[in-house]
C-alpha atoms as a PDB file:
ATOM      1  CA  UNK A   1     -12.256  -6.085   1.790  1.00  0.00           C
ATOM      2  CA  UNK A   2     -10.480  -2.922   0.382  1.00  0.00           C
ATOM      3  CA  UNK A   3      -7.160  -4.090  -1.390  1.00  0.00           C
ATOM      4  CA  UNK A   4      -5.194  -1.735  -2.965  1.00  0.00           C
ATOM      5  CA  UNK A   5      -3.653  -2.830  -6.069  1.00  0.00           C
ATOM      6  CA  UNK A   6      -0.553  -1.280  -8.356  1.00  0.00           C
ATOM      7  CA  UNK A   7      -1.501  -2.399 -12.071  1.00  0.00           C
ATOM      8  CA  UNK A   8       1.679  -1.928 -14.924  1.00  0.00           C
ATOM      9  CA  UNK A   9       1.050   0.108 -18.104  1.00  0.00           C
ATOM     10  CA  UNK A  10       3.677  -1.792 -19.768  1.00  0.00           C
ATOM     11  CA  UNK A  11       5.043   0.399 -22.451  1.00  0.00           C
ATOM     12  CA  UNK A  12       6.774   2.493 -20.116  1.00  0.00           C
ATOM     13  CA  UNK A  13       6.897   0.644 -16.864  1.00  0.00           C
ATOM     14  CA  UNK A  14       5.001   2.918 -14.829  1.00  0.00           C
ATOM     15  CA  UNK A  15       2.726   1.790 -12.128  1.00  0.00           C
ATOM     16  CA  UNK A  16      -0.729   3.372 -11.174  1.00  0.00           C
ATOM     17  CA  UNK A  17      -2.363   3.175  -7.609  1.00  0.00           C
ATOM     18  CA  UNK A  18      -5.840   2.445  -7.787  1.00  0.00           C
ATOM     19  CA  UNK A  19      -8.504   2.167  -5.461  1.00  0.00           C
ATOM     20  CA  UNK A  20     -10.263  -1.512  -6.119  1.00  0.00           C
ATOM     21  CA  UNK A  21     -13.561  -0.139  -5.474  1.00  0.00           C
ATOM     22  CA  UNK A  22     -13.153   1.178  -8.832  1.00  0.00           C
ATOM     23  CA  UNK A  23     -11.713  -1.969 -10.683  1.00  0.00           C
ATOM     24  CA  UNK A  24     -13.662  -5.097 -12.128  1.00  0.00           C
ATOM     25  CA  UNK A  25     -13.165  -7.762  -9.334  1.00  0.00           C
ATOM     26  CA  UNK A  26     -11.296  -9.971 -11.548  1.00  0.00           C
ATOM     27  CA  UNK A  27      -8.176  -8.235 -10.318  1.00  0.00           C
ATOM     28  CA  UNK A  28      -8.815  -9.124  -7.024  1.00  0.00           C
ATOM     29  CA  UNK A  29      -9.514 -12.992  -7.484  1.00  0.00           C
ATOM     30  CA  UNK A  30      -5.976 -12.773  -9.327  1.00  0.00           C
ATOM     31  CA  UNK A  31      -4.577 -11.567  -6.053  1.00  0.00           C
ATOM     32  CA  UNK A  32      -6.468 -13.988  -3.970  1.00  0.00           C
ATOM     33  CA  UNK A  33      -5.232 -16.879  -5.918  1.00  0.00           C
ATOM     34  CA  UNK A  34      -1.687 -15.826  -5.749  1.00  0.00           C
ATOM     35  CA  UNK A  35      -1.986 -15.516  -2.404  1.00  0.00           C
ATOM     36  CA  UNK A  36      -3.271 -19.075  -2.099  1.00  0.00           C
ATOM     37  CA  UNK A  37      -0.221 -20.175  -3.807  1.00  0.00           C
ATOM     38  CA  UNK A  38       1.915 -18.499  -1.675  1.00  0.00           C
ATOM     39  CA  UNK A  39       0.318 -19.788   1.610  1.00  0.00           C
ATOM     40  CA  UNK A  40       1.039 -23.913   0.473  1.00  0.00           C
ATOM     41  CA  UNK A  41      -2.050 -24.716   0.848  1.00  0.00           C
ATOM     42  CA  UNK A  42      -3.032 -25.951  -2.674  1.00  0.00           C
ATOM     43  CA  UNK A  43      -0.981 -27.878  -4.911  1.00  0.00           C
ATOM     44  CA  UNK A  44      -1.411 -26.122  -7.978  1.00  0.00           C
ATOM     45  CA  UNK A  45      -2.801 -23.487  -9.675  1.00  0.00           C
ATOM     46  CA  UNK A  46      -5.749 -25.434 -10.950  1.00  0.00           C
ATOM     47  CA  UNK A  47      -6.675 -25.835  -7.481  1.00  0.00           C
ATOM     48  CA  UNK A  48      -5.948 -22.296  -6.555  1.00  0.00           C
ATOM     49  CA  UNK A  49      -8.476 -20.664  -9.163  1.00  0.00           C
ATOM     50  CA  UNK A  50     -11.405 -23.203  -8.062  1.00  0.00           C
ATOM     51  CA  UNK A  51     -11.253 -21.722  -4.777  1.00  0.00           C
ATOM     52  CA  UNK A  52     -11.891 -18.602  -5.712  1.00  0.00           C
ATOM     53  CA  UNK A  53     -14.115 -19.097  -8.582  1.00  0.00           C
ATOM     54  CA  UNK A  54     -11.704 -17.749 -11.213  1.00  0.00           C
ATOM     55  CA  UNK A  55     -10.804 -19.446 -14.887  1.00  0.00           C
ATOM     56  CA  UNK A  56      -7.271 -20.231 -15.352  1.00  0.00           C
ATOM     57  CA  UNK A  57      -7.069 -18.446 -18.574  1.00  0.00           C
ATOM     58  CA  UNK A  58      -8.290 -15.657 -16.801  1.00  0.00           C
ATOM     59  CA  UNK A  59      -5.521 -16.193 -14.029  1.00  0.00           C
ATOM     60  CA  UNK A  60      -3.042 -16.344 -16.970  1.00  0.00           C
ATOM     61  CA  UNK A  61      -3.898 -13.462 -18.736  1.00  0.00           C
ATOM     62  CA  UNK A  62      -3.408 -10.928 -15.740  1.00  0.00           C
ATOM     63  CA  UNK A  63      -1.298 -12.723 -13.407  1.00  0.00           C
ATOM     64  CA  UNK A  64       1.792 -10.240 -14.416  1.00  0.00           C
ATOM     65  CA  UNK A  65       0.180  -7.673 -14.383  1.00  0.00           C
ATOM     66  CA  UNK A  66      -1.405  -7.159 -11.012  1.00  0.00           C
ATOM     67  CA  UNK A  67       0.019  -6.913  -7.751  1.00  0.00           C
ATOM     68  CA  UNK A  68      -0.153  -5.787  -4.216  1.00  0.00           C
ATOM     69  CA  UNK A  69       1.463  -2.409  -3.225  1.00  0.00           C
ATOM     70  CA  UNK A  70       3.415  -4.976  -1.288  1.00  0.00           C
ATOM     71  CA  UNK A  71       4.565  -6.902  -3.834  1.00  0.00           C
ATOM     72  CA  UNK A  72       8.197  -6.317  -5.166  1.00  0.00           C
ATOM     73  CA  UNK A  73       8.797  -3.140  -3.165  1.00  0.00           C
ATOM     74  CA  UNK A  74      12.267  -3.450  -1.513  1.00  0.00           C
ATOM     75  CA  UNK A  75      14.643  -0.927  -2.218  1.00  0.00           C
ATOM     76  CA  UNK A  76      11.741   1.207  -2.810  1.00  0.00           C
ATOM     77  CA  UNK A  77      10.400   4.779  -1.866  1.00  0.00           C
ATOM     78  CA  UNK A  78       6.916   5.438  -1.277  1.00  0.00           C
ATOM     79  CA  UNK A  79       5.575   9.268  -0.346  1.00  0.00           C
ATOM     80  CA  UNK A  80       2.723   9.606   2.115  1.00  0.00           C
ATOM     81  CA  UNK A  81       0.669  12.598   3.006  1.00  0.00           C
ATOM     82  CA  UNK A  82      -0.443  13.170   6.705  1.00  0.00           C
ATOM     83  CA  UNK A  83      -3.212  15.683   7.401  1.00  0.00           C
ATOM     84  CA  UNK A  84      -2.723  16.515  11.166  1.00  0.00           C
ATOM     85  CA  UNK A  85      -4.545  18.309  13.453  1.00  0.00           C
ATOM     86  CA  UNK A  86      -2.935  21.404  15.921  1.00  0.00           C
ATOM     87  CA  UNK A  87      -2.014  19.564  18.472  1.00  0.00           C
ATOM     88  CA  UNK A  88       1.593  19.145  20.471  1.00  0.00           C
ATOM     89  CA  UNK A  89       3.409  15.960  19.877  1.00  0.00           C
ATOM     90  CA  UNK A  90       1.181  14.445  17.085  1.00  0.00           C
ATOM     91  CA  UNK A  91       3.901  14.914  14.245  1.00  0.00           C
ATOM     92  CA  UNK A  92       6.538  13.327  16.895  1.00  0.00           C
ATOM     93  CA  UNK A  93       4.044  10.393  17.286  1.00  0.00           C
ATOM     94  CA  UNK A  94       3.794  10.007  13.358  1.00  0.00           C
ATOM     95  CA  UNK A  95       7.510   9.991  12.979  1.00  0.00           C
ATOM     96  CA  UNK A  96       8.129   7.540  16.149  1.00  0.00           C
ATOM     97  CA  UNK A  97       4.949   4.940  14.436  1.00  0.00           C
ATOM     98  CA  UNK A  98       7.618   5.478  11.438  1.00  0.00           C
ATOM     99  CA  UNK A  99      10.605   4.390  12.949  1.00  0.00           C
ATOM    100  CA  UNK A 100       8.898   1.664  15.052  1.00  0.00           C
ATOM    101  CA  UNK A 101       8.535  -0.331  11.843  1.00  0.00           C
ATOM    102  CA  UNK A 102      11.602   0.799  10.684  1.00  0.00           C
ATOM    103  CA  UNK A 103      10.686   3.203   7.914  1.00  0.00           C
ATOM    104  CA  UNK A 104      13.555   5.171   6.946  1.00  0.00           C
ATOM    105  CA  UNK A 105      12.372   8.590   6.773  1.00  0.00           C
ATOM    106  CA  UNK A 106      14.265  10.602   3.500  1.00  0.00           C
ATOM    107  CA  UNK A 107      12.251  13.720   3.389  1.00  0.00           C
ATOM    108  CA  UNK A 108       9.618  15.608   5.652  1.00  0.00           C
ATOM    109  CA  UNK A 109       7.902  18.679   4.480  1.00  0.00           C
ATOM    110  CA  UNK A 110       5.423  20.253   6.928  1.00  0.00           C
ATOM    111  CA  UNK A 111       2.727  22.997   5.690  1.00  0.00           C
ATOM    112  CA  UNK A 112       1.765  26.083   8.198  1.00  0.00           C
ATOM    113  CA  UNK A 113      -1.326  25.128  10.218  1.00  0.00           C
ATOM    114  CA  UNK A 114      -4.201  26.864   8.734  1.00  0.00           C
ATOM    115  CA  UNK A 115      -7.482  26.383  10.324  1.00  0.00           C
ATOM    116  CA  UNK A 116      -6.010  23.867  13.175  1.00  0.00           C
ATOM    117  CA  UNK A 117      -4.438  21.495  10.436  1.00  0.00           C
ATOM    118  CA  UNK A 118      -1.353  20.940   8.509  1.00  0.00           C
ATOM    119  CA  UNK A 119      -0.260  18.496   5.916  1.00  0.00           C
ATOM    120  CA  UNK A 120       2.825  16.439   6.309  1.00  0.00           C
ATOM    121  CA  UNK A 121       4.616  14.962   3.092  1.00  0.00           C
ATOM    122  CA  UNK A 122       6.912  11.865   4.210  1.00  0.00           C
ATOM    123  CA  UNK A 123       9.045  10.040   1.773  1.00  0.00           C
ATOM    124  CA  UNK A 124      10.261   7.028   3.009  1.00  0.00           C
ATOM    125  CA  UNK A 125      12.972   4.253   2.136  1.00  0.00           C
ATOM    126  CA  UNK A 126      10.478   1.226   2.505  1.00  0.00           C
ATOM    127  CA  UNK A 127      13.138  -1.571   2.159  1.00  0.00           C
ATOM    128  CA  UNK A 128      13.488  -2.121   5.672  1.00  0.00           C
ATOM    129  CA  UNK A 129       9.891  -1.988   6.400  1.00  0.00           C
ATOM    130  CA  UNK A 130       8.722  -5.065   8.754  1.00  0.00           C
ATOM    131  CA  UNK A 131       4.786  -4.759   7.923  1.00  0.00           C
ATOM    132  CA  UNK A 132       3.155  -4.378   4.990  1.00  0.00           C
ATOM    133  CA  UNK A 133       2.321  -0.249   3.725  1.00  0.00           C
ATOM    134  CA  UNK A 134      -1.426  -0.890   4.434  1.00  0.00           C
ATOM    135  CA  UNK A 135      -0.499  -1.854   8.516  1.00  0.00           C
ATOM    136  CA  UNK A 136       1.635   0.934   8.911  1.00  0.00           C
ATOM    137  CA  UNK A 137      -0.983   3.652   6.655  1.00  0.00           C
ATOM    138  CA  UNK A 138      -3.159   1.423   9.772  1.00  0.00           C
ATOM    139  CA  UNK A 139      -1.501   2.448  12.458  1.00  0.00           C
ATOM    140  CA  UNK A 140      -0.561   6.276  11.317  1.00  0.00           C
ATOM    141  CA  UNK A 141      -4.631   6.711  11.074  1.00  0.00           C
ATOM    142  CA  UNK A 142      -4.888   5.627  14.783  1.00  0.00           C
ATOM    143  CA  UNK A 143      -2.818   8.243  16.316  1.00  0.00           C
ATOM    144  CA  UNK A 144      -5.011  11.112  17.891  1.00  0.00           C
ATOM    145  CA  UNK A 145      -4.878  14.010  15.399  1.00  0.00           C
ATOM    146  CA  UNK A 146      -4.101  12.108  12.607  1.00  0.00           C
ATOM    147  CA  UNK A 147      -7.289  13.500  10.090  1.00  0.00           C
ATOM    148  CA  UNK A 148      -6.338  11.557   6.894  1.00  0.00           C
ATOM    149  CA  UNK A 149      -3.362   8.966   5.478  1.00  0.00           C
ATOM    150  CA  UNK A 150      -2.380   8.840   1.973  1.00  0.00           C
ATOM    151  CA  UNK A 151       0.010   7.087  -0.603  1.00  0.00           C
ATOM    152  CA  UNK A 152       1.129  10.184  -2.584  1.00  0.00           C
ATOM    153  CA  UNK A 153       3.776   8.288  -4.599  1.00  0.00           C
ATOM    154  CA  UNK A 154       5.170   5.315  -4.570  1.00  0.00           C
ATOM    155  CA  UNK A 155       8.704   3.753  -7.011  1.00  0.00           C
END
């Protein structure tokens, strides 16, 4: 399971957006367990971290730091890039997958086809959203056309 996950350098706030294939998997179990506790289906954490096979002091140490790109994220932007193919209507479908899950779209800036492709930079107001980023990065990659999906930026 790929999981994306935003990790806090704390002395300025800033987030990074890192693929988990590159992270230990302790950051992972920390989001599985917090999703156990969200779901109700364990008491408490004690239970929570036996399920997964993580200590609690390990829980402890990084539970606020890590977090799913979905975590916390109304109110907030997040920039995608699109690499398209040269074909009528695919940019219209992008922008209409978009707006079917209510993204509010702030900014489009569309490169010159070169070679049968173009790259599309959308920044959208995600605060609205009704799925999560991954579904809707999903469901972008499905259209025909659609080479390549990206989180550029997110705040």
């Amino acid at each position: 399971m790929k999981v994306v996950i935003i990790i806090r350098k704390q002395s300025d706030k800033k987030y990074l957006l890192i693929d988990t294939a590159v992270l230990p998997n302790v950051f992972e179990e920390v989001i599985k367990v917090k999703e156990i506790l969200n779901s109700g289906k364990v008491k408490d954490i004690t239970e929570a971290v036996k399920i997964v096979g993580l200590s609690r002091s390990t829980y402890y140490k990084y539970k606020d730091y890590v977090f799913k790109v979905t975590d916390g994220l109304k109110g907030h932007k997040v920039t995608i890039s699109v690499t398209i193919g040269h074909k009528m209507g695919t940019l219209s479908r992008v922008l209409d997958e978009l707006a079917k899950y209510h993204g509010n779209i702030l900014t489009i800036n569309q490169d010159i086809p070169i070679n049968n492709t173009a790259n599309v930079n959308i920044t959208l107001d995600i605060s609205e959203l009704d799925c999560t980023i991954e579904l809707l990065l999903d469901k972008i990659k499905e259209i025909e056309s659609v080479l390549k999906v990206e989180i550029l930026a997110m705040e």
